[in-house]
N, C-alpha and C. Protein backbone atom coordinates (compact mmCIF):
# COMPACT_ATOMS: atom_id res chain seq x y z
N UNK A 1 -14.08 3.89 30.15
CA UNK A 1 -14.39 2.59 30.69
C UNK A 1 -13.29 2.21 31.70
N UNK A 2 -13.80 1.30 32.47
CA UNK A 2 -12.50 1.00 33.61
C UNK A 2 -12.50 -0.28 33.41
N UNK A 3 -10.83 -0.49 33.26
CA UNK A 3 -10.81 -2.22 33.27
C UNK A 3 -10.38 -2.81 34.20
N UNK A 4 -10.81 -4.03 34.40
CA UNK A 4 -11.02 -4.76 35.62
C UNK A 4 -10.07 -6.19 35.15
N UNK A 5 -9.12 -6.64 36.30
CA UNK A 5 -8.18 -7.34 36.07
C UNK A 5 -6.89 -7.18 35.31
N UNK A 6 -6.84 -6.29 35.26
CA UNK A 6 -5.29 -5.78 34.72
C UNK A 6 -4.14 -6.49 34.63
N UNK A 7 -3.85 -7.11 36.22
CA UNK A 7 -2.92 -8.01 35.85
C UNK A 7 -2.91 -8.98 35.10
N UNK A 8 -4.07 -9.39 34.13
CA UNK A 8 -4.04 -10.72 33.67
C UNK A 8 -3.16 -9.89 32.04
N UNK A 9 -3.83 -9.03 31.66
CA UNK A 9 -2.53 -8.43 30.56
C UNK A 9 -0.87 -8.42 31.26
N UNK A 10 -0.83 -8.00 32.01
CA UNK A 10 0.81 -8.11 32.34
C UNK A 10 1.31 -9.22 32.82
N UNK A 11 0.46 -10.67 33.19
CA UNK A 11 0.72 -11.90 32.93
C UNK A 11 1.14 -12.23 31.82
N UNK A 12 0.15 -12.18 30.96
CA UNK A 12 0.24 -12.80 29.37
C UNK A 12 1.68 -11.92 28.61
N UNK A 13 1.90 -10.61 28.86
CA UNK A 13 2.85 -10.44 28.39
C UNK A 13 4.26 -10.82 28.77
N UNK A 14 4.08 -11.16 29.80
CA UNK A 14 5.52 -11.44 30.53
C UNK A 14 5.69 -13.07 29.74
N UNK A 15 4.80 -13.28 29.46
CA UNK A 15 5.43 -15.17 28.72
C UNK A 15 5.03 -14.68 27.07
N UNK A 16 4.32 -13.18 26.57
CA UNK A 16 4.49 -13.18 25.50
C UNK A 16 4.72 -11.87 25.07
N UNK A 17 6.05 -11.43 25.17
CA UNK A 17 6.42 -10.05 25.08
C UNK A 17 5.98 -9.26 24.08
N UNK A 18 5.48 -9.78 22.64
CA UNK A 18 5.90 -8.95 21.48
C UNK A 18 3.86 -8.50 21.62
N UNK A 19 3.31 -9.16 22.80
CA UNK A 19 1.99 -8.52 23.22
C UNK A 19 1.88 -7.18 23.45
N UNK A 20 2.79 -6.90 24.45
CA UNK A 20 2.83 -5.50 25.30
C UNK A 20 2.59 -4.22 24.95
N UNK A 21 2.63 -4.24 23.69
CA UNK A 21 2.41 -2.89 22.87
C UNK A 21 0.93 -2.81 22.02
N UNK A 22 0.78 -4.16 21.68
CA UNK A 22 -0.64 -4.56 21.24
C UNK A 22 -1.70 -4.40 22.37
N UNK A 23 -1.45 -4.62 23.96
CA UNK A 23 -2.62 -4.81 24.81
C UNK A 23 -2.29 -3.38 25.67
N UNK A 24 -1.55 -2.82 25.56
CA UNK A 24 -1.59 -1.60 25.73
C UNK A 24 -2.16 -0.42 24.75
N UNK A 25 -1.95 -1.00 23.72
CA UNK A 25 -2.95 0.32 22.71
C UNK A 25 -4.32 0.12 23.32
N UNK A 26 -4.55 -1.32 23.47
CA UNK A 26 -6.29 -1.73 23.57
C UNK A 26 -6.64 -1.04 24.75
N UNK A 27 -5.90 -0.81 25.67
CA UNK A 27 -6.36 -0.98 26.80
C UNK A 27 -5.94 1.27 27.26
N UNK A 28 -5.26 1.12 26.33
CA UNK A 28 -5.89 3.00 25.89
C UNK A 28 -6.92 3.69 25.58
N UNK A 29 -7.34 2.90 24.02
CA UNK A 29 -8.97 2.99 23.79
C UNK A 29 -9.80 2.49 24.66
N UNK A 30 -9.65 1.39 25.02
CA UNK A 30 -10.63 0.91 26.34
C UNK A 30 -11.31 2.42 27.39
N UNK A 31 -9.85 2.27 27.69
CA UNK A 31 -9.81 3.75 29.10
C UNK A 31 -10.66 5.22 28.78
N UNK A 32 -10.30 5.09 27.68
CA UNK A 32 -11.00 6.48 26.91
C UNK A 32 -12.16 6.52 26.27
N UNK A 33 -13.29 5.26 26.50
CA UNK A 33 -14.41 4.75 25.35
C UNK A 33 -15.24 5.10 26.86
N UNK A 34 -15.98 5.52 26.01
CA UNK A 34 -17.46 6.08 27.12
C UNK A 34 -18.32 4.74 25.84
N UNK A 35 -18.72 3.68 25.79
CA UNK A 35 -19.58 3.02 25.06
C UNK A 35 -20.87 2.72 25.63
N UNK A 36 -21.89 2.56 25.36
CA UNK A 36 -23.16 2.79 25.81
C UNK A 36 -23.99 1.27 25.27
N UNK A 37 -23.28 0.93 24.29
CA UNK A 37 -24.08 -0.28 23.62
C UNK A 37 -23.02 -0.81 22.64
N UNK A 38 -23.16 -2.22 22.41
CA UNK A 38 -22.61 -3.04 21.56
C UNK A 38 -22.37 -1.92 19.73
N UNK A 39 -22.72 -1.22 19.55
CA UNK A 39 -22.41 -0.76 17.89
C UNK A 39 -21.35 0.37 18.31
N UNK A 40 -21.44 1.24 19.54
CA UNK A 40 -20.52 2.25 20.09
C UNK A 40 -18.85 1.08 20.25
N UNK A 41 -18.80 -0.26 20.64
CA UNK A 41 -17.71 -0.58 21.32
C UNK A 41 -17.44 -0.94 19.58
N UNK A 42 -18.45 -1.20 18.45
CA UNK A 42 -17.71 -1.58 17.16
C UNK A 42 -17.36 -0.53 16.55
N UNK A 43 -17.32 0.30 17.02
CA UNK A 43 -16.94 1.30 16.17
C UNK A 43 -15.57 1.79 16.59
N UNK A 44 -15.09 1.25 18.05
CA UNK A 44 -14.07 1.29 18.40
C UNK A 44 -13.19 0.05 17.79
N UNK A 45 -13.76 -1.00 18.03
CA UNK A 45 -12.94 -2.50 17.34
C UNK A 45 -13.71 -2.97 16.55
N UNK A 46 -13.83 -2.75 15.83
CA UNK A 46 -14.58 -3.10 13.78
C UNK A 46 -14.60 -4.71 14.25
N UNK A 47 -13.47 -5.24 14.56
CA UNK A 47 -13.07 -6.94 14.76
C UNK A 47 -13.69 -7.49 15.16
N UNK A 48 -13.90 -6.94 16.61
CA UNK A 48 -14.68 -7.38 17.83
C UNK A 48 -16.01 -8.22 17.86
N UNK A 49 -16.32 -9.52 18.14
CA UNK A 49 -17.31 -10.14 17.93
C UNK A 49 -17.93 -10.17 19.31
N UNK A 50 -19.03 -11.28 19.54
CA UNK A 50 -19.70 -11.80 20.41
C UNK A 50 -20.04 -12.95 20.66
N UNK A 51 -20.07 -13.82 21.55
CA UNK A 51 -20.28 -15.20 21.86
C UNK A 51 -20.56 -15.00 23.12
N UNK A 52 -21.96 -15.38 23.36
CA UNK A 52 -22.64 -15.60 24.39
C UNK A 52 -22.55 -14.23 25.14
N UNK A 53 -22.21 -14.42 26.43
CA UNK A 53 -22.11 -12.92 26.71
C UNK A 53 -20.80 -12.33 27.19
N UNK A 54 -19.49 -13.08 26.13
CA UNK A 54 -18.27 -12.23 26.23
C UNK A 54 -17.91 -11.41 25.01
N UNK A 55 -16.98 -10.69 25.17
CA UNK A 55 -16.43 -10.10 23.87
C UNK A 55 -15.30 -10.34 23.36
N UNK A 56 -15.05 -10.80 22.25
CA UNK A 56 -13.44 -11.04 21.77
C UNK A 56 -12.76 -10.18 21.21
N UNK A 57 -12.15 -9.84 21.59
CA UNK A 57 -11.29 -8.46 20.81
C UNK A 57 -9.77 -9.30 19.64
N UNK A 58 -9.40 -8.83 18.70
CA UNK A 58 -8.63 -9.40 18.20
C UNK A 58 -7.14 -8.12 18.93
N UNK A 59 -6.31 -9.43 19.05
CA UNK A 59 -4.88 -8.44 19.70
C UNK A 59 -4.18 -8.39 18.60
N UNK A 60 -3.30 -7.60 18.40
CA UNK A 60 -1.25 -7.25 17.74
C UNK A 60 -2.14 -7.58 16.16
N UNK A 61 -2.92 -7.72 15.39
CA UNK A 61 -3.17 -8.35 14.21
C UNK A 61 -3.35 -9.71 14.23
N UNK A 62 -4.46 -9.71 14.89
CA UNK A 62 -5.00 -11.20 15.08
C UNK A 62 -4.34 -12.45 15.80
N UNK A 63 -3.38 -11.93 16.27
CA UNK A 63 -2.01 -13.10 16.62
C UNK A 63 -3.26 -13.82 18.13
N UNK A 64 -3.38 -12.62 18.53
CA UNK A 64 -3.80 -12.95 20.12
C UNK A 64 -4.98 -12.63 20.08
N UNK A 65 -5.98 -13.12 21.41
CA UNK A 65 -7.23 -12.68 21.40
C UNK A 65 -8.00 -12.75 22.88
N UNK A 66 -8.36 -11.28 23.54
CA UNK A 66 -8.79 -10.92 24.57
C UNK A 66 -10.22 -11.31 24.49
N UNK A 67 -10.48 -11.93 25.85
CA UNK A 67 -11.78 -11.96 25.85
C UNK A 67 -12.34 -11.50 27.63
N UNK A 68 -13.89 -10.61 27.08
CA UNK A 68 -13.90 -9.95 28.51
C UNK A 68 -15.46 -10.48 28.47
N UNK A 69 -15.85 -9.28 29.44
CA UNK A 69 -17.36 -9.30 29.19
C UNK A 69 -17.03 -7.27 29.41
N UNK A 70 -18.57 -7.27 29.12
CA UNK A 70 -18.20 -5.56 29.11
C UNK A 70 -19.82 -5.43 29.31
N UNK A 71 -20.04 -4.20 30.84
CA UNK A 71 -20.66 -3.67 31.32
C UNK A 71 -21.41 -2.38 30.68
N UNK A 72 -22.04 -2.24 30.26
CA UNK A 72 -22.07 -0.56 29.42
C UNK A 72 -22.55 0.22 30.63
N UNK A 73 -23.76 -0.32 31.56
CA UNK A 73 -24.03 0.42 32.69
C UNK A 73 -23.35 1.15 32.99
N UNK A 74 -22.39 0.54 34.32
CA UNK A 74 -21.12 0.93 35.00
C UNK A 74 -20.23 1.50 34.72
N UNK A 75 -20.03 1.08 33.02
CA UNK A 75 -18.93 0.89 32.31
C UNK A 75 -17.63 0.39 32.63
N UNK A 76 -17.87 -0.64 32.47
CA UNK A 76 -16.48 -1.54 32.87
C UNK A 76 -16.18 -2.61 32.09
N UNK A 77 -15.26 -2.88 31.88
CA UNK A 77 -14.35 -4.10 31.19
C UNK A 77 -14.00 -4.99 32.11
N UNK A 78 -14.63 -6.26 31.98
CA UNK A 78 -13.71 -7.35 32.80
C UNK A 78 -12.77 -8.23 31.90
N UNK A 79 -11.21 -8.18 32.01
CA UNK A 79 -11.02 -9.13 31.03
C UNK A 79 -10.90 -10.80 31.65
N UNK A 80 -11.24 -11.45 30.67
CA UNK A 80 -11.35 -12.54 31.78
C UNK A 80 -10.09 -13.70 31.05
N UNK A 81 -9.94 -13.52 29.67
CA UNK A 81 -8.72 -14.29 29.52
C UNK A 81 -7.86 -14.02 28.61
N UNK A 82 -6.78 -14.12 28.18
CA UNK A 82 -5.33 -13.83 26.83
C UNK A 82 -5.19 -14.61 26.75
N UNK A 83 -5.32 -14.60 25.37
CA UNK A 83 -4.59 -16.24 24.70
C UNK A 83 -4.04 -16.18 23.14
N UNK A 84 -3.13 -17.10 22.81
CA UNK A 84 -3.00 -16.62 21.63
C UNK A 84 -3.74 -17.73 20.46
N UNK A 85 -3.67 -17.33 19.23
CA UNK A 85 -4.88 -17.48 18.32
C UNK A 85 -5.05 -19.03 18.52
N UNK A 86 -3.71 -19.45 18.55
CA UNK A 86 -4.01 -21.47 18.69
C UNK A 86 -4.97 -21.93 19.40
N UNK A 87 -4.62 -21.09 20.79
CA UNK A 87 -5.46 -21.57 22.19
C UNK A 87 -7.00 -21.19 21.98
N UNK A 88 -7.29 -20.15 21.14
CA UNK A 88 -8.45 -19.48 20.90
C UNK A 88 -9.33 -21.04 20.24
N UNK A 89 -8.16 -21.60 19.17
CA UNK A 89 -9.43 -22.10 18.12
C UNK A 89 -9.79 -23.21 18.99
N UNK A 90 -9.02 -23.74 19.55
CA UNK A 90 -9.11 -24.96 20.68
C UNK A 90 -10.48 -25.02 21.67
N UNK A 91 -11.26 -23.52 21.51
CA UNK A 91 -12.70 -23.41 21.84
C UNK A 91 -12.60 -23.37 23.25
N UNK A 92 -12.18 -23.98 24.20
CA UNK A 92 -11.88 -24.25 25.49
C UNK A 92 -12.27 -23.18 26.43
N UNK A 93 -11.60 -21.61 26.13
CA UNK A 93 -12.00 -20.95 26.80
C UNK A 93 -13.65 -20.03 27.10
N UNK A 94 -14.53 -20.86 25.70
CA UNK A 94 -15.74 -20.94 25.83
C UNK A 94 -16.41 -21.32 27.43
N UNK A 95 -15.82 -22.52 27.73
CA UNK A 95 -16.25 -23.05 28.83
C UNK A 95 -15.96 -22.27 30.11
N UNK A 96 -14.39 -22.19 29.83
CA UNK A 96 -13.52 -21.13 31.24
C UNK A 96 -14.35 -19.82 31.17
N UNK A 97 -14.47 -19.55 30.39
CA UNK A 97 -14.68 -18.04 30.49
C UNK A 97 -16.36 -18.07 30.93
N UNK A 98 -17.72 -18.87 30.77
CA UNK A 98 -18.82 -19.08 31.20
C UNK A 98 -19.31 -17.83 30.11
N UNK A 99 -18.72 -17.99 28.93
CA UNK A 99 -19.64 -16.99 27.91
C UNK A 99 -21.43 -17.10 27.57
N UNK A 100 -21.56 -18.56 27.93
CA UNK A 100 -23.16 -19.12 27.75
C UNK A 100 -23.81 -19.46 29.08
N UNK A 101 -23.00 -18.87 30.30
CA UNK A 101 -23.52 -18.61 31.49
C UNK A 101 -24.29 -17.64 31.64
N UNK A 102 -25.18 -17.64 32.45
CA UNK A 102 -26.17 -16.30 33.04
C UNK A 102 -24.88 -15.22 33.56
N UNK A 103 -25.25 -14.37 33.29
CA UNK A 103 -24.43 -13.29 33.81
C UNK A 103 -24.53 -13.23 35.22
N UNK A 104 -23.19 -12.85 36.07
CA UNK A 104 -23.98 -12.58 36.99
C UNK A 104 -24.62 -11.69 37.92
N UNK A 105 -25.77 -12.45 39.19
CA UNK A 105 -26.52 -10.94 39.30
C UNK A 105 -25.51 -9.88 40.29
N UNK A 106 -26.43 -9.13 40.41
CA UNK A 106 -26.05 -7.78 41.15
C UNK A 106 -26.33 -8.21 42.26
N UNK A 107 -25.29 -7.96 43.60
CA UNK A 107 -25.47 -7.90 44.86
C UNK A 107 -26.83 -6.97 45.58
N UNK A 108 -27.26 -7.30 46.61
CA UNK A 108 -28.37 -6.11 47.03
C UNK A 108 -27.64 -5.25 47.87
């Protein structure tokens, strides 16, 4: 899979260091997951839920929590935000992130 936005992990770690080793494992398996459908990406992250049409990955042991959307087509990962668990329950990035938005379309 190819992930898309990268720098937003080496943001989040630079204000939360003890991340860096947690979003780098993820983002190993990420690189190396050929996933085809939602039960292929759980079998990579058991954790991993769904809301609307992003994915939450749990980071470091739940401390933190990635949320993308994920392409199986293309195969690609977009991550779209890091946050840690506080900011998570605070719901907020429901809205930022447009998880209950239409996806969007494909260029012609």
């Amino acid at each position: 899979m190819r992930i898309i936005a990268r720098p937003i992990m080496r943001e989040f770690w630079e204000r939360h260091p003890d991340a860096k080793g947690p979003l780098l494992t993820w983002e190993k398996v990420v690189k190396n997951a050929d996933w085809e459908k939602w039960v292929d990406l759980r079998s990579s992250f058991g954790s991993a839920d769904r809301d609307g049409s992003c994915i939450i990955f749990d980071i470091g042991g739940n401390k933190y929590r990635l949320i993308g959307r994920v392409f199986y087509g293309n195969h690609r990962v977009y991550i779209l935000k890091i946050m840690t668990h506080a900011e998570y329950d605070r719901d907020r990035w429901k809205k930022e992130c447009g998880c209950h938005e239409p996806q969007p379309e494909k260029k012609s």
